[in-house]
PDB file of N, CA and C in Angstrom:
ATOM      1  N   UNK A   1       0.967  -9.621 -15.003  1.00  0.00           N
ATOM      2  CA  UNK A   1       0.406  -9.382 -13.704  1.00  0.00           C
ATOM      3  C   UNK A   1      -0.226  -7.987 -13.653  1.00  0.00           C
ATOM      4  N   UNK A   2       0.349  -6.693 -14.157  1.00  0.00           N
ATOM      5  CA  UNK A   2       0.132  -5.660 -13.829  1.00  0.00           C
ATOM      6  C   UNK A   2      -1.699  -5.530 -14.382  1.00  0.00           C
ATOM      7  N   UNK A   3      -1.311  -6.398 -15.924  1.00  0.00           N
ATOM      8  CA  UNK A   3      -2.673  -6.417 -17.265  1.00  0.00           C
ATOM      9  C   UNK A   3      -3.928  -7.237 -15.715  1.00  0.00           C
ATOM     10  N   UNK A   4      -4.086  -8.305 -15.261  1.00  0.00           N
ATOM     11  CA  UNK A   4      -4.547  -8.723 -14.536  1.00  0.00           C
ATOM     12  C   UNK A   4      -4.878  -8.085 -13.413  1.00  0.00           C
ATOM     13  N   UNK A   5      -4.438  -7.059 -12.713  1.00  0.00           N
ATOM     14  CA  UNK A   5      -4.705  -6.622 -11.559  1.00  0.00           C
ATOM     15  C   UNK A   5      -4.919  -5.408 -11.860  1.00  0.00           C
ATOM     16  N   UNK A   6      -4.628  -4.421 -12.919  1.00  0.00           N
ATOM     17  CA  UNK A   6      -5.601  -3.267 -13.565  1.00  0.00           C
ATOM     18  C   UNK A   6      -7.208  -3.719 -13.713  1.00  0.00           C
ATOM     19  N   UNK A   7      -7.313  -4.999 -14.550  1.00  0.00           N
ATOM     20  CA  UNK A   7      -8.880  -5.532 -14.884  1.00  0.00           C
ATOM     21  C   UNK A   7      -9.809  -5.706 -13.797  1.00  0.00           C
ATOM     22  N   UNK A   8      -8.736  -6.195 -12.898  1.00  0.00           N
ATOM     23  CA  UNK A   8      -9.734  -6.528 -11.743  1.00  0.00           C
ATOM     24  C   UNK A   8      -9.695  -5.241 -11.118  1.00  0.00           C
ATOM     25  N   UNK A   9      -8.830  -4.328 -10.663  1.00  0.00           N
ATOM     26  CA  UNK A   9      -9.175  -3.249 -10.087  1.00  0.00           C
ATOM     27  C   UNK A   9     -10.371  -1.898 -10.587  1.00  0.00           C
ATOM     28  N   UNK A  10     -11.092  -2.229 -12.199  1.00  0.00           N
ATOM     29  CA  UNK A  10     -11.628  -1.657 -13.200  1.00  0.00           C
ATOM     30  C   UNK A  10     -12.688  -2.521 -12.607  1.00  0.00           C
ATOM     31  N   UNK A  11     -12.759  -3.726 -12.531  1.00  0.00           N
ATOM     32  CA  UNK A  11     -13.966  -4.397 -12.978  1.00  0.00           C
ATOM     33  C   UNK A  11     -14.503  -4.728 -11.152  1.00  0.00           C
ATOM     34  N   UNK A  12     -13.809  -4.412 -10.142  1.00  0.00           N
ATOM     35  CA  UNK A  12     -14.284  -4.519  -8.835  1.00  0.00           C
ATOM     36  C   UNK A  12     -14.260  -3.152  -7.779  1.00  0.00           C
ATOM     37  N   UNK A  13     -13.570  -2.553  -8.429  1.00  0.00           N
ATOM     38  CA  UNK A  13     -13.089  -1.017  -7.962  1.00  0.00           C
ATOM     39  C   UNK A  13     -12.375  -0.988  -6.346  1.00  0.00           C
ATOM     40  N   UNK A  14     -12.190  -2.521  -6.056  1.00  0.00           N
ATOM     41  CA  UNK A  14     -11.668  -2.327  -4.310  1.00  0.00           C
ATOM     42  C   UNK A  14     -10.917  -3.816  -4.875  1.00  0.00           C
ATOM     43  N   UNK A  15      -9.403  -3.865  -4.609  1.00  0.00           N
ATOM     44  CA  UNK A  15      -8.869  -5.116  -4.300  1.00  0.00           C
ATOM     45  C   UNK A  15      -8.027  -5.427  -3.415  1.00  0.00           C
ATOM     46  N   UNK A  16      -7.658  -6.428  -2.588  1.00  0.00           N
ATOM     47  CA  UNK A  16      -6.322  -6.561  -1.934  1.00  0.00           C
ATOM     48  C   UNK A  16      -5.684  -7.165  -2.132  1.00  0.00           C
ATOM     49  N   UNK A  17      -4.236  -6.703  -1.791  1.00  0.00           N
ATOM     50  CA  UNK A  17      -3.217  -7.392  -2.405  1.00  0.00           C
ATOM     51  C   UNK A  17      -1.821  -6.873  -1.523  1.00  0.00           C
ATOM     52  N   UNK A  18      -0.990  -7.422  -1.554  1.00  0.00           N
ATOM     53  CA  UNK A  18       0.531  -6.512  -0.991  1.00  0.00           C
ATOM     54  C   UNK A  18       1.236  -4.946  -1.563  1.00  0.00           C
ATOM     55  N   UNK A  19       1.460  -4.993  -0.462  1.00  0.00           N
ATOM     56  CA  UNK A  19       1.362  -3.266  -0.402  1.00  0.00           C
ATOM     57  C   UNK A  19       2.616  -2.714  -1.933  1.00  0.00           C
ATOM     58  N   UNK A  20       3.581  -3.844  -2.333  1.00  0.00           N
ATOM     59  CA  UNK A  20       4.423  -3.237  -3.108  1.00  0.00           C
ATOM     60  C   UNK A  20       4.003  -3.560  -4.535  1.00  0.00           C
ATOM     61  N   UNK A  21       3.438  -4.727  -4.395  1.00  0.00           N
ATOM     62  CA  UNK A  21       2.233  -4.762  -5.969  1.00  0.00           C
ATOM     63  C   UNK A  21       1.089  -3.893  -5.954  1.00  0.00           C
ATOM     64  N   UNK A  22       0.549  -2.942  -4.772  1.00  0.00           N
ATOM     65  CA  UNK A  22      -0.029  -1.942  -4.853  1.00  0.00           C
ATOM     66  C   UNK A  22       0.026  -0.825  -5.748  1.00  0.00           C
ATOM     67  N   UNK A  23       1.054  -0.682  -4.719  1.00  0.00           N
ATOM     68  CA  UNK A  23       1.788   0.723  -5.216  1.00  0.00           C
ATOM     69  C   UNK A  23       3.022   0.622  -6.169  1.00  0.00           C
ATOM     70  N   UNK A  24       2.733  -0.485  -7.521  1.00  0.00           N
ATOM     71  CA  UNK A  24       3.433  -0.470  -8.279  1.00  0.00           C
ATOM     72  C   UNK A  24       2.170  -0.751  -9.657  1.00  0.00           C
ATOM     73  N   UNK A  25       0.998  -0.800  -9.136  1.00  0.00           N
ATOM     74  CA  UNK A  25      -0.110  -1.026 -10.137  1.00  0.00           C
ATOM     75  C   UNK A  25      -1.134   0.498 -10.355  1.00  0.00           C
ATOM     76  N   UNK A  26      -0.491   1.327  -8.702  1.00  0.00           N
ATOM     77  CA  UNK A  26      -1.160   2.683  -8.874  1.00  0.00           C
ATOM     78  C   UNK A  26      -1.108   3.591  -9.979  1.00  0.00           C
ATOM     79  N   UNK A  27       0.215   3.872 -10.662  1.00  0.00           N
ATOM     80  CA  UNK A  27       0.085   4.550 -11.868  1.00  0.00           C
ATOM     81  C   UNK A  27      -0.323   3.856 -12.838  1.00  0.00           C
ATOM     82  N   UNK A  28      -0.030   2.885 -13.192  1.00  0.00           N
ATOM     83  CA  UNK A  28      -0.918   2.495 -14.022  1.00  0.00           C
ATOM     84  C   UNK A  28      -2.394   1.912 -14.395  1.00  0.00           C
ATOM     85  N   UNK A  29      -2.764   2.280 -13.230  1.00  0.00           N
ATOM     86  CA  UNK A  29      -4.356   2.512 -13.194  1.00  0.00           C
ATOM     87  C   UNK A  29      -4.464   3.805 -13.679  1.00  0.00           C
ATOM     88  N   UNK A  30      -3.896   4.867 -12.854  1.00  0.00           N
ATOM     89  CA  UNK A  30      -4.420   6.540 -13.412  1.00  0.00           C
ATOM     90  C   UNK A  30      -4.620   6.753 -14.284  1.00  0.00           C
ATOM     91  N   UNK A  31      -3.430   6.030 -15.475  1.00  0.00           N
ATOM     92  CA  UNK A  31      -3.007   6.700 -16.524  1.00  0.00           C
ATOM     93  C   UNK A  31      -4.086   6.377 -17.337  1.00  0.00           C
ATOM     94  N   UNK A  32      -5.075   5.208 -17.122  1.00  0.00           N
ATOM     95  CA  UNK A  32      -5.866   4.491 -17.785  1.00  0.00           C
ATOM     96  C   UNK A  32      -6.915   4.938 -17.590  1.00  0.00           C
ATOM     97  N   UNK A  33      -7.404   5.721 -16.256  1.00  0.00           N
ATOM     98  CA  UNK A  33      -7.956   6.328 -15.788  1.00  0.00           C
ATOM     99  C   UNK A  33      -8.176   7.823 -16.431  1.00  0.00           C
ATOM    100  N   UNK A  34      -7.308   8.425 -17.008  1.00  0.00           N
ATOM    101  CA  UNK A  34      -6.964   9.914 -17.385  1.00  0.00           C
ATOM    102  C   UNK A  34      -7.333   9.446 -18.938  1.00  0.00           C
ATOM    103  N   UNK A  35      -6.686   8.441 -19.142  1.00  0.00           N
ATOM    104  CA  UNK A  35      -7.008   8.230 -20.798  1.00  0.00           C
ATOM    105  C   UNK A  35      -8.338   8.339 -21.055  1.00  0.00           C
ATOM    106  N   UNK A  36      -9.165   7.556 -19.985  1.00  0.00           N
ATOM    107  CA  UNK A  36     -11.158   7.211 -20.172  1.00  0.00           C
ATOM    108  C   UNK A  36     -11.571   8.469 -20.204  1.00  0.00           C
ATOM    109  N   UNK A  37     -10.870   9.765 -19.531  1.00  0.00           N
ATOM    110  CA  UNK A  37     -11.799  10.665 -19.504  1.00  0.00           C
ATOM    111  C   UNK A  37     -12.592  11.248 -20.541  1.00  0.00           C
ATOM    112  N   UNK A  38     -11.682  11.475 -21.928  1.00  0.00           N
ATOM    113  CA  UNK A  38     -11.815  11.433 -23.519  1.00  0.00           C
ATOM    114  C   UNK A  38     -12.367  10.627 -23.892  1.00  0.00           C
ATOM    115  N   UNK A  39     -13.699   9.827 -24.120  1.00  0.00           N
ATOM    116  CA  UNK A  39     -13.985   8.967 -24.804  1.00  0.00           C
ATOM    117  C   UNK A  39     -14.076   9.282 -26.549  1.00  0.00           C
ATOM    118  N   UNK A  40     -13.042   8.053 -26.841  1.00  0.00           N
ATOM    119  CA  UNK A  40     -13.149   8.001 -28.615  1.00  0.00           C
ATOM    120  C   UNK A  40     -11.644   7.100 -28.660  1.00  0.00           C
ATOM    121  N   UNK A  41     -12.469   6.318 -29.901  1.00  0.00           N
ATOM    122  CA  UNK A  41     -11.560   5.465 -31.032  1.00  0.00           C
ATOM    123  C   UNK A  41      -9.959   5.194 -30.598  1.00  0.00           C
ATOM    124  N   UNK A  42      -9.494   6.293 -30.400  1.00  0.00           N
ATOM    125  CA  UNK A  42      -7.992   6.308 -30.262  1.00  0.00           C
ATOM    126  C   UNK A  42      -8.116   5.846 -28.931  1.00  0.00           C
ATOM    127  N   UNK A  43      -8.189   6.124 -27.975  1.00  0.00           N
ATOM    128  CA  UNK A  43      -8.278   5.837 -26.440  1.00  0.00           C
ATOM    129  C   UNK A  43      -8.573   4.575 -26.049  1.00  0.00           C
ATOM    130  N   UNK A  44      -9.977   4.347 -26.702  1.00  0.00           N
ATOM    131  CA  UNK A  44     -10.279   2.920 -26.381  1.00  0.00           C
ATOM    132  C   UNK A  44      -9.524   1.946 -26.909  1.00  0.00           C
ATOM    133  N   UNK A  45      -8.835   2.595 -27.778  1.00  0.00           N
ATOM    134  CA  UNK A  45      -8.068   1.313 -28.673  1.00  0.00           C
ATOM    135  C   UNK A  45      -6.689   1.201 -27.822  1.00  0.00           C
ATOM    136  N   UNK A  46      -6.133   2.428 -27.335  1.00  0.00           N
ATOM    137  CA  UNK A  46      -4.959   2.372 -26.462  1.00  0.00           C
ATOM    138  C   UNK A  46      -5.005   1.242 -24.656  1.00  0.00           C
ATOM    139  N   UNK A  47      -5.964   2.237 -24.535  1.00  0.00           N
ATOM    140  CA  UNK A  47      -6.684   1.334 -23.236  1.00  0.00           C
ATOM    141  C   UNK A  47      -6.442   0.034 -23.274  1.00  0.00           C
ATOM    142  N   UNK A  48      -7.338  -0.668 -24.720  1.00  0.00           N
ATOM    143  CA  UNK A  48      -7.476  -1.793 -25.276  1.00  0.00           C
ATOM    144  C   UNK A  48      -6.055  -2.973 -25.110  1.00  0.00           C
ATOM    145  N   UNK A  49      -4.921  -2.120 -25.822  1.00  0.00           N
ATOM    146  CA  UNK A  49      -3.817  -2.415 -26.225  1.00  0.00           C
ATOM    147  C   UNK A  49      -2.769  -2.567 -24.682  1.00  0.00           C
ATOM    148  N   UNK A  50      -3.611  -1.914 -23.557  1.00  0.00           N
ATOM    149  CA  UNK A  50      -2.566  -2.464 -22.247  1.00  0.00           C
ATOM    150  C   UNK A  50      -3.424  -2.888 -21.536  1.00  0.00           C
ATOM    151  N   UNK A  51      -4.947  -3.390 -21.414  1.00  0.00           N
ATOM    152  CA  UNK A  51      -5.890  -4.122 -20.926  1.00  0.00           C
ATOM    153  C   UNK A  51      -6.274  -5.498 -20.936  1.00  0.00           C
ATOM    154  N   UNK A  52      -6.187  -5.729 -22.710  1.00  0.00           N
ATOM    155  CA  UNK A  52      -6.925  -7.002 -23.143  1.00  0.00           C
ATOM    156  C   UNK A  52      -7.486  -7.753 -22.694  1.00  0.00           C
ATOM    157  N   UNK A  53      -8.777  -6.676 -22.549  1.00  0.00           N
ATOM    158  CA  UNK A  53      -9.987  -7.342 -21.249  1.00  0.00           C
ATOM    159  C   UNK A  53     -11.200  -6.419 -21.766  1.00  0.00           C
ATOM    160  N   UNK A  54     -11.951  -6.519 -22.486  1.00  0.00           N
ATOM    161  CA  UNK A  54     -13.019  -5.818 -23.361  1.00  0.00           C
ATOM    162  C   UNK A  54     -13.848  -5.285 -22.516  1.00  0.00           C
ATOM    163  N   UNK A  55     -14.201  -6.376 -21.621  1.00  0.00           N
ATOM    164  CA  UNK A  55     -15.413  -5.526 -20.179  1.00  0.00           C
ATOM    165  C   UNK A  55     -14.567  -4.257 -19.232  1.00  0.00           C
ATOM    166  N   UNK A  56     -13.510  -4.889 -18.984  1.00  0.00           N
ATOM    167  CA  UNK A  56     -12.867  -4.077 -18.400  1.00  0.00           C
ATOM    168  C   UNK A  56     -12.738  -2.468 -19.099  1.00  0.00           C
ATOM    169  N   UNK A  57     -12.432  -2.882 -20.519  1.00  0.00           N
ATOM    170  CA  UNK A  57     -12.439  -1.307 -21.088  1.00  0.00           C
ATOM    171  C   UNK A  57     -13.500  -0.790 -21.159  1.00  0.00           C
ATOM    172  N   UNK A  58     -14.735  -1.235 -21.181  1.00  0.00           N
ATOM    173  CA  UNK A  58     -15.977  -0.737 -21.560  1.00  0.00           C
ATOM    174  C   UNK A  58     -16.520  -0.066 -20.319  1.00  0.00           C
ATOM    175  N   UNK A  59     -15.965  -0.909 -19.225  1.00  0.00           N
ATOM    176  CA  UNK A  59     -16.876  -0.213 -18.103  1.00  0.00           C
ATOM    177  C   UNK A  59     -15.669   0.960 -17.540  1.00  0.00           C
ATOM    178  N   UNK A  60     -14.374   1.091 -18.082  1.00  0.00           N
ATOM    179  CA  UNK A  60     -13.406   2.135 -17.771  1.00  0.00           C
ATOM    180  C   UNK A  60     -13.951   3.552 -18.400  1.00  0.00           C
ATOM    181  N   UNK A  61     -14.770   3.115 -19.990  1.00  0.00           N
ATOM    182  CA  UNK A  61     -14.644   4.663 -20.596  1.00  0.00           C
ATOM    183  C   UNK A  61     -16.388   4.723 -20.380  1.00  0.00           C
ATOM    184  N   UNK A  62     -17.226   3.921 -20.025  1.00  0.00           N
ATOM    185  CA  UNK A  62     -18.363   4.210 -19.522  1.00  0.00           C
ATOM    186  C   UNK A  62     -18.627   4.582 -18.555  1.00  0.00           C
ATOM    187  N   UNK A  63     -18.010   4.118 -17.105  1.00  0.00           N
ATOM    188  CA  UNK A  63     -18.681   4.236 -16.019  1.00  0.00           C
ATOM    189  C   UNK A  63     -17.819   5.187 -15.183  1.00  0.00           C
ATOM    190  N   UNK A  64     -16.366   4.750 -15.141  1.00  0.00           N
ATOM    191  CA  UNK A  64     -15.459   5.153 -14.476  1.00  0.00           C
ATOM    192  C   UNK A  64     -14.679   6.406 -15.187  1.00  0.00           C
ATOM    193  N   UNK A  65     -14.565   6.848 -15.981  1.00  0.00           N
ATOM    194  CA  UNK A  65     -13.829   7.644 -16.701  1.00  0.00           C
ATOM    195  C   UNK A  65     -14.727   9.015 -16.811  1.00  0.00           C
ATOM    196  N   UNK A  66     -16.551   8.751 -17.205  1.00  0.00           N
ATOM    197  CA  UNK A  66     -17.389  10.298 -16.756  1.00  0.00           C
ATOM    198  C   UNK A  66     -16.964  10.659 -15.016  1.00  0.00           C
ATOM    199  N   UNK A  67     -17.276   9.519 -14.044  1.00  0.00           N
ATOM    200  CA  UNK A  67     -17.389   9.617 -13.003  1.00  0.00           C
ATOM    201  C   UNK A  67     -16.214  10.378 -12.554  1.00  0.00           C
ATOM    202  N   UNK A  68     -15.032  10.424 -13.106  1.00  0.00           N
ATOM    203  CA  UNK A  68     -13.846  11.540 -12.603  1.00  0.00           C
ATOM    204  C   UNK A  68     -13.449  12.338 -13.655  1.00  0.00           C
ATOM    205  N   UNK A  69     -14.357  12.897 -14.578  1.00  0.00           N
ATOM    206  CA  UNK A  69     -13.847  13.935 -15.466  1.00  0.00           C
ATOM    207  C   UNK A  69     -13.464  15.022 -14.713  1.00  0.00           C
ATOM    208  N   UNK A  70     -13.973  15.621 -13.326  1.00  0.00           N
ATOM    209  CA  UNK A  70     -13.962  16.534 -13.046  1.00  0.00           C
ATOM    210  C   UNK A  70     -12.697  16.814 -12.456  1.00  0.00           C
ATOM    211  N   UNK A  71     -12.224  15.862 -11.791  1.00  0.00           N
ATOM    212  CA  UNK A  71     -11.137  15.311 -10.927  1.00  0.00           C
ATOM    213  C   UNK A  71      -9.821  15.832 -11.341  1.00  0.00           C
ATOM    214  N   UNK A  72      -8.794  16.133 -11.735  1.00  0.00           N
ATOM    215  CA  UNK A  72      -7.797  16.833 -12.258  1.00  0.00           C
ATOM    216  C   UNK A  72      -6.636  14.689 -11.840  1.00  0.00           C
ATOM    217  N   UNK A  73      -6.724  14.283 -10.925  1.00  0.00           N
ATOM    218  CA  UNK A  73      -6.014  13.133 -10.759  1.00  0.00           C
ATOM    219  C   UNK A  73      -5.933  12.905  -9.434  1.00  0.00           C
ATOM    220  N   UNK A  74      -5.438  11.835  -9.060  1.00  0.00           N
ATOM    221  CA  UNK A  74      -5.386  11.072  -7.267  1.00  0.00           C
ATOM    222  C   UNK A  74      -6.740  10.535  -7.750  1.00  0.00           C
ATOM    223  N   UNK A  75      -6.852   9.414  -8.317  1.00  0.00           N
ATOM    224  CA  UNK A  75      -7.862   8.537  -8.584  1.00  0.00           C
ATOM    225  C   UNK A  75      -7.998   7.928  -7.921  1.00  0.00           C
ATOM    226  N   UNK A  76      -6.765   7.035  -7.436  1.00  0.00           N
ATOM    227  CA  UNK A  76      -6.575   5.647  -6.411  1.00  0.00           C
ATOM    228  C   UNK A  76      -5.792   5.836  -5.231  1.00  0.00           C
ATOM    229  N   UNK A  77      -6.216   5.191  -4.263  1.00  0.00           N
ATOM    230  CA  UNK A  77      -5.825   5.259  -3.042  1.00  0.00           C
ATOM    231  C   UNK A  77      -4.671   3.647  -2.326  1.00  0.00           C
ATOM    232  N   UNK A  78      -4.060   3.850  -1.239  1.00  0.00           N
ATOM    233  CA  UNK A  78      -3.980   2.503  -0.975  1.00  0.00           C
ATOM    234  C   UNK A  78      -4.219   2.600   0.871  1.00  0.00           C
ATOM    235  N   UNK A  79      -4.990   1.566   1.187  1.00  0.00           N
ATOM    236  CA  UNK A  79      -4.955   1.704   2.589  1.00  0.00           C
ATOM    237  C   UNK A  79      -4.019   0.144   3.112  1.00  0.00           C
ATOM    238  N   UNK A  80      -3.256   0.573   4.075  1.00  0.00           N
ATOM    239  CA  UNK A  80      -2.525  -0.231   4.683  1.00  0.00           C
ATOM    240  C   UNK A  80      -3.529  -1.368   5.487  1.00  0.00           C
ATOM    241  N   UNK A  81      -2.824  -2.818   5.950  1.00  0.00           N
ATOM    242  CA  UNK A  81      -4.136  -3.283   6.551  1.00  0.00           C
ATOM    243  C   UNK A  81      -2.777  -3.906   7.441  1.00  0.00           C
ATOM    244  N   UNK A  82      -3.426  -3.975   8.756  1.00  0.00           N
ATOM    245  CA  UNK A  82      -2.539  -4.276  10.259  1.00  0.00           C
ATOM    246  C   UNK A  82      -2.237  -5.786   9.912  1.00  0.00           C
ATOM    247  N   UNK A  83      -3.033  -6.838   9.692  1.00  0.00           N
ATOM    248  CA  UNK A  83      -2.537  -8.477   9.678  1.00  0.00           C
ATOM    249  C   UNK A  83      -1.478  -8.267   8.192  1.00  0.00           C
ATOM    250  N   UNK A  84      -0.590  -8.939   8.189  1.00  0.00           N
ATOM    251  CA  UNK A  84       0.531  -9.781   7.260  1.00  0.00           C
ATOM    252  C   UNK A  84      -0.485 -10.277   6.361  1.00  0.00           C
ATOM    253  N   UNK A  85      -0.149 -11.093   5.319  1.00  0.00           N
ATOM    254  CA  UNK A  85      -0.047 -11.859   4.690  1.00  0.00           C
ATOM    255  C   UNK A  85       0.187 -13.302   5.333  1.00  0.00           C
ATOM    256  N   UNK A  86      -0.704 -14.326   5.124  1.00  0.00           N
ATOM    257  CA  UNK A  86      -0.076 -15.481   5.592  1.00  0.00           C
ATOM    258  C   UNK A  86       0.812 -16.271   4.817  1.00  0.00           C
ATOM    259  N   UNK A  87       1.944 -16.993   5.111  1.00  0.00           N
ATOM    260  CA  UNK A  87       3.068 -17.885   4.754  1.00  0.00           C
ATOM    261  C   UNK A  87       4.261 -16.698   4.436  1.00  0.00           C
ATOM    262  N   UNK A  88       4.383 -15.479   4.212  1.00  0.00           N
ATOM    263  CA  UNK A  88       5.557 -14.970   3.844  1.00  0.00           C
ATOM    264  C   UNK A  88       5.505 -13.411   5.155  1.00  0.00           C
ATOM    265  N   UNK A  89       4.865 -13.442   5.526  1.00  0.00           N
ATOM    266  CA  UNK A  89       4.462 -12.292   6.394  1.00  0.00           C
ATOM    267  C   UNK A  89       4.674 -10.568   5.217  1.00  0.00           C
ATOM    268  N   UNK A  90       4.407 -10.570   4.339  1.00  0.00           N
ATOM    269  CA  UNK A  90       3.954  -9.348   3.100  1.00  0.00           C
ATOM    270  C   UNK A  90       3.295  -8.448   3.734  1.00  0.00           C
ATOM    271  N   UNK A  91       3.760  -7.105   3.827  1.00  0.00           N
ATOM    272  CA  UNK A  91       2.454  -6.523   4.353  1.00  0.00           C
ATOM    273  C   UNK A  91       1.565  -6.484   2.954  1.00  0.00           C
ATOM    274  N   UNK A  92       0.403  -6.572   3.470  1.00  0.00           N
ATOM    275  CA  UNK A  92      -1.251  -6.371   2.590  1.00  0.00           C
ATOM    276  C   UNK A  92      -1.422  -4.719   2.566  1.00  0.00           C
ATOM    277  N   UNK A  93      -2.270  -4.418   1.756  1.00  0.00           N
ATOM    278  CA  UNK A  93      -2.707  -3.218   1.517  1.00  0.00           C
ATOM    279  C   UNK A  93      -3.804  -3.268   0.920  1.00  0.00           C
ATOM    280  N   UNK A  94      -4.927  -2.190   0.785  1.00  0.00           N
ATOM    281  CA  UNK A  94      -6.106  -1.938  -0.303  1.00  0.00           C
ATOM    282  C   UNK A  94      -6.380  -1.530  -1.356  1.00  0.00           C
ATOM    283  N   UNK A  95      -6.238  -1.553  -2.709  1.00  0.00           N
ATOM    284  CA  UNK A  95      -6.391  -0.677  -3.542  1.00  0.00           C
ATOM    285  C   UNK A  95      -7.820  -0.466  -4.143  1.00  0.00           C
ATOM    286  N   UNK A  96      -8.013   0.962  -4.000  1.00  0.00           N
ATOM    287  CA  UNK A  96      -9.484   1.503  -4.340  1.00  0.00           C
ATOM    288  C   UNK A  96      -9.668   2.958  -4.997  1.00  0.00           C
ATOM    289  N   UNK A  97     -10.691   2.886  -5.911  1.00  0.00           N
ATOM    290  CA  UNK A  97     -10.641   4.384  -6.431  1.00  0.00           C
ATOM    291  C   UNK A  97     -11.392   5.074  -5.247  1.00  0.00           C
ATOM    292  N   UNK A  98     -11.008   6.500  -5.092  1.00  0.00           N
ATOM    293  CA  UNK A  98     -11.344   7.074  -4.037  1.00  0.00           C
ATOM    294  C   UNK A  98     -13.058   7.116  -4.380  1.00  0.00           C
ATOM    295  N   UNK A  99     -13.361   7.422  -5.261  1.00  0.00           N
ATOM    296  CA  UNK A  99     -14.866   7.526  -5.140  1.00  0.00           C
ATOM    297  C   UNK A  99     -15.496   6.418  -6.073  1.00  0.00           C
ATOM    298  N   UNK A 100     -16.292   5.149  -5.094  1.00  0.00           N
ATOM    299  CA  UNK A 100     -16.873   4.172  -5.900  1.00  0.00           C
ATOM    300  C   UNK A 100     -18.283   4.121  -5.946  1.00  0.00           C
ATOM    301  N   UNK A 101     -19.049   2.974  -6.932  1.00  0.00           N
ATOM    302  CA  UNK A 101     -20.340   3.128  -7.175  1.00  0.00           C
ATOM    303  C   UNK A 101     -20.793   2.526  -5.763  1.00  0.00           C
ATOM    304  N   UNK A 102     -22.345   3.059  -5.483  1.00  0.00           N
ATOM    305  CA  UNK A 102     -22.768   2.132  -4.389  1.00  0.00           C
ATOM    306  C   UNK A 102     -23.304   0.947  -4.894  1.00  0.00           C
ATOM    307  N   UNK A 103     -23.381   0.361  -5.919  1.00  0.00           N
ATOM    308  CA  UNK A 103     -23.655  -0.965  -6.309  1.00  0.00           C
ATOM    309  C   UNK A 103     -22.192  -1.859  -6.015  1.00  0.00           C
ATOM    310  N   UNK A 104     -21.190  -1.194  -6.082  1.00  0.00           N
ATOM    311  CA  UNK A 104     -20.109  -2.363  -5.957  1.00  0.00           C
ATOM    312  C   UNK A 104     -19.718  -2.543  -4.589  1.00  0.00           C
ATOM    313  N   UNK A 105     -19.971  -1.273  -3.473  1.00  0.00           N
ATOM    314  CA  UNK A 105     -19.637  -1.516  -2.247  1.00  0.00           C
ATOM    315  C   UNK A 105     -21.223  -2.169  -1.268  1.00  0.00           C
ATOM    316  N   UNK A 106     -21.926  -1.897  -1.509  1.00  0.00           N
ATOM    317  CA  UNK A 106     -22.679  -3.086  -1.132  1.00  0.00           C
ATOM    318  C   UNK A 106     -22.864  -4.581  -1.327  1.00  0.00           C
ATOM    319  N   UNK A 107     -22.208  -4.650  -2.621  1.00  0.00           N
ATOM    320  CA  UNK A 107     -22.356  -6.086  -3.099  1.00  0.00           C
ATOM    321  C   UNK A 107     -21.216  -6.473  -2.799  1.00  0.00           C
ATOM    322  N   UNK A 108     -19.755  -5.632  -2.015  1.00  0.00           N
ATOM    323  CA  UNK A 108     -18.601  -6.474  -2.217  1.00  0.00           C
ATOM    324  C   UNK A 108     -18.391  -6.965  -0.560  1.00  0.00           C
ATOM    325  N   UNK A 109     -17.496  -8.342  -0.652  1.00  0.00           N
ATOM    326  CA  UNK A 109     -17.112  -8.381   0.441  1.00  0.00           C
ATOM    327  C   UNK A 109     -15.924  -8.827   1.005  1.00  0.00           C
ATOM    328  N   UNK A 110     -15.775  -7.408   2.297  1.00  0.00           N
ATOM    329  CA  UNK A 110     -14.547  -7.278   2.466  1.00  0.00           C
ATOM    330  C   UNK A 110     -14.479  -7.887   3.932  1.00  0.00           C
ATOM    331  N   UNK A 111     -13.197  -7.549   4.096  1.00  0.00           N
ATOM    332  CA  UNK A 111     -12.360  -8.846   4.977  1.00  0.00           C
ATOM    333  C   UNK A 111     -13.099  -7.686   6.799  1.00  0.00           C
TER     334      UNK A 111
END
């Protein structure tokens, strides 16, 4: 689950989901996040090795990983969202890197 909801959070940069699979997928986005900043061999191959999702890594040490070199960390955010979950009442939450491309927030759509 965690491998699955890192990829998609890499490969959509905004997802929702419940607030305790949130904030149990947040560090391990960062760390993946901190790894991209270094691009080379060793990294991508590590990345690789808790991803196993090739696009996903490619667009981590290409797109996303220059885009916060500068950043020291607090990559990802979570915003709370007021409705439940339907059938179990879960609270929901957002997970998003604080700063995304404008190609993915125009094209995405949210609730």
């Amino acid at each position: 689950m965690m491998r699955n909801m890192a990829s998609s959070i890499i490969e959509h940069e905004r997802i929702t989901t419940t607030l305790v699979k949130a904030k149990a997928i947040k560090p391990f986005v960062e760390k993946l996040v901190t790894l991209s900043k270094i691009d080379n061999v060793h990294n991508r191959r590590r990345a690789f090795a808790q991803l196993r999702n090739k696009a996903a890594v490619i667009k981590l040490f290409e797109t996303i990983g220059p885009r916060f070199s500068a950043r020291p960390g607090g990559y990802c955010r979570i915003l709370k969202l007021a409705k439940p979950r339907l059938g179990d009442a879960a609270p929901r939450g957002i997970i998003e890197f604080v700063e995304r491309s404008i190609e993915v927030s125009i094209g995405s759509d949210d609730e």
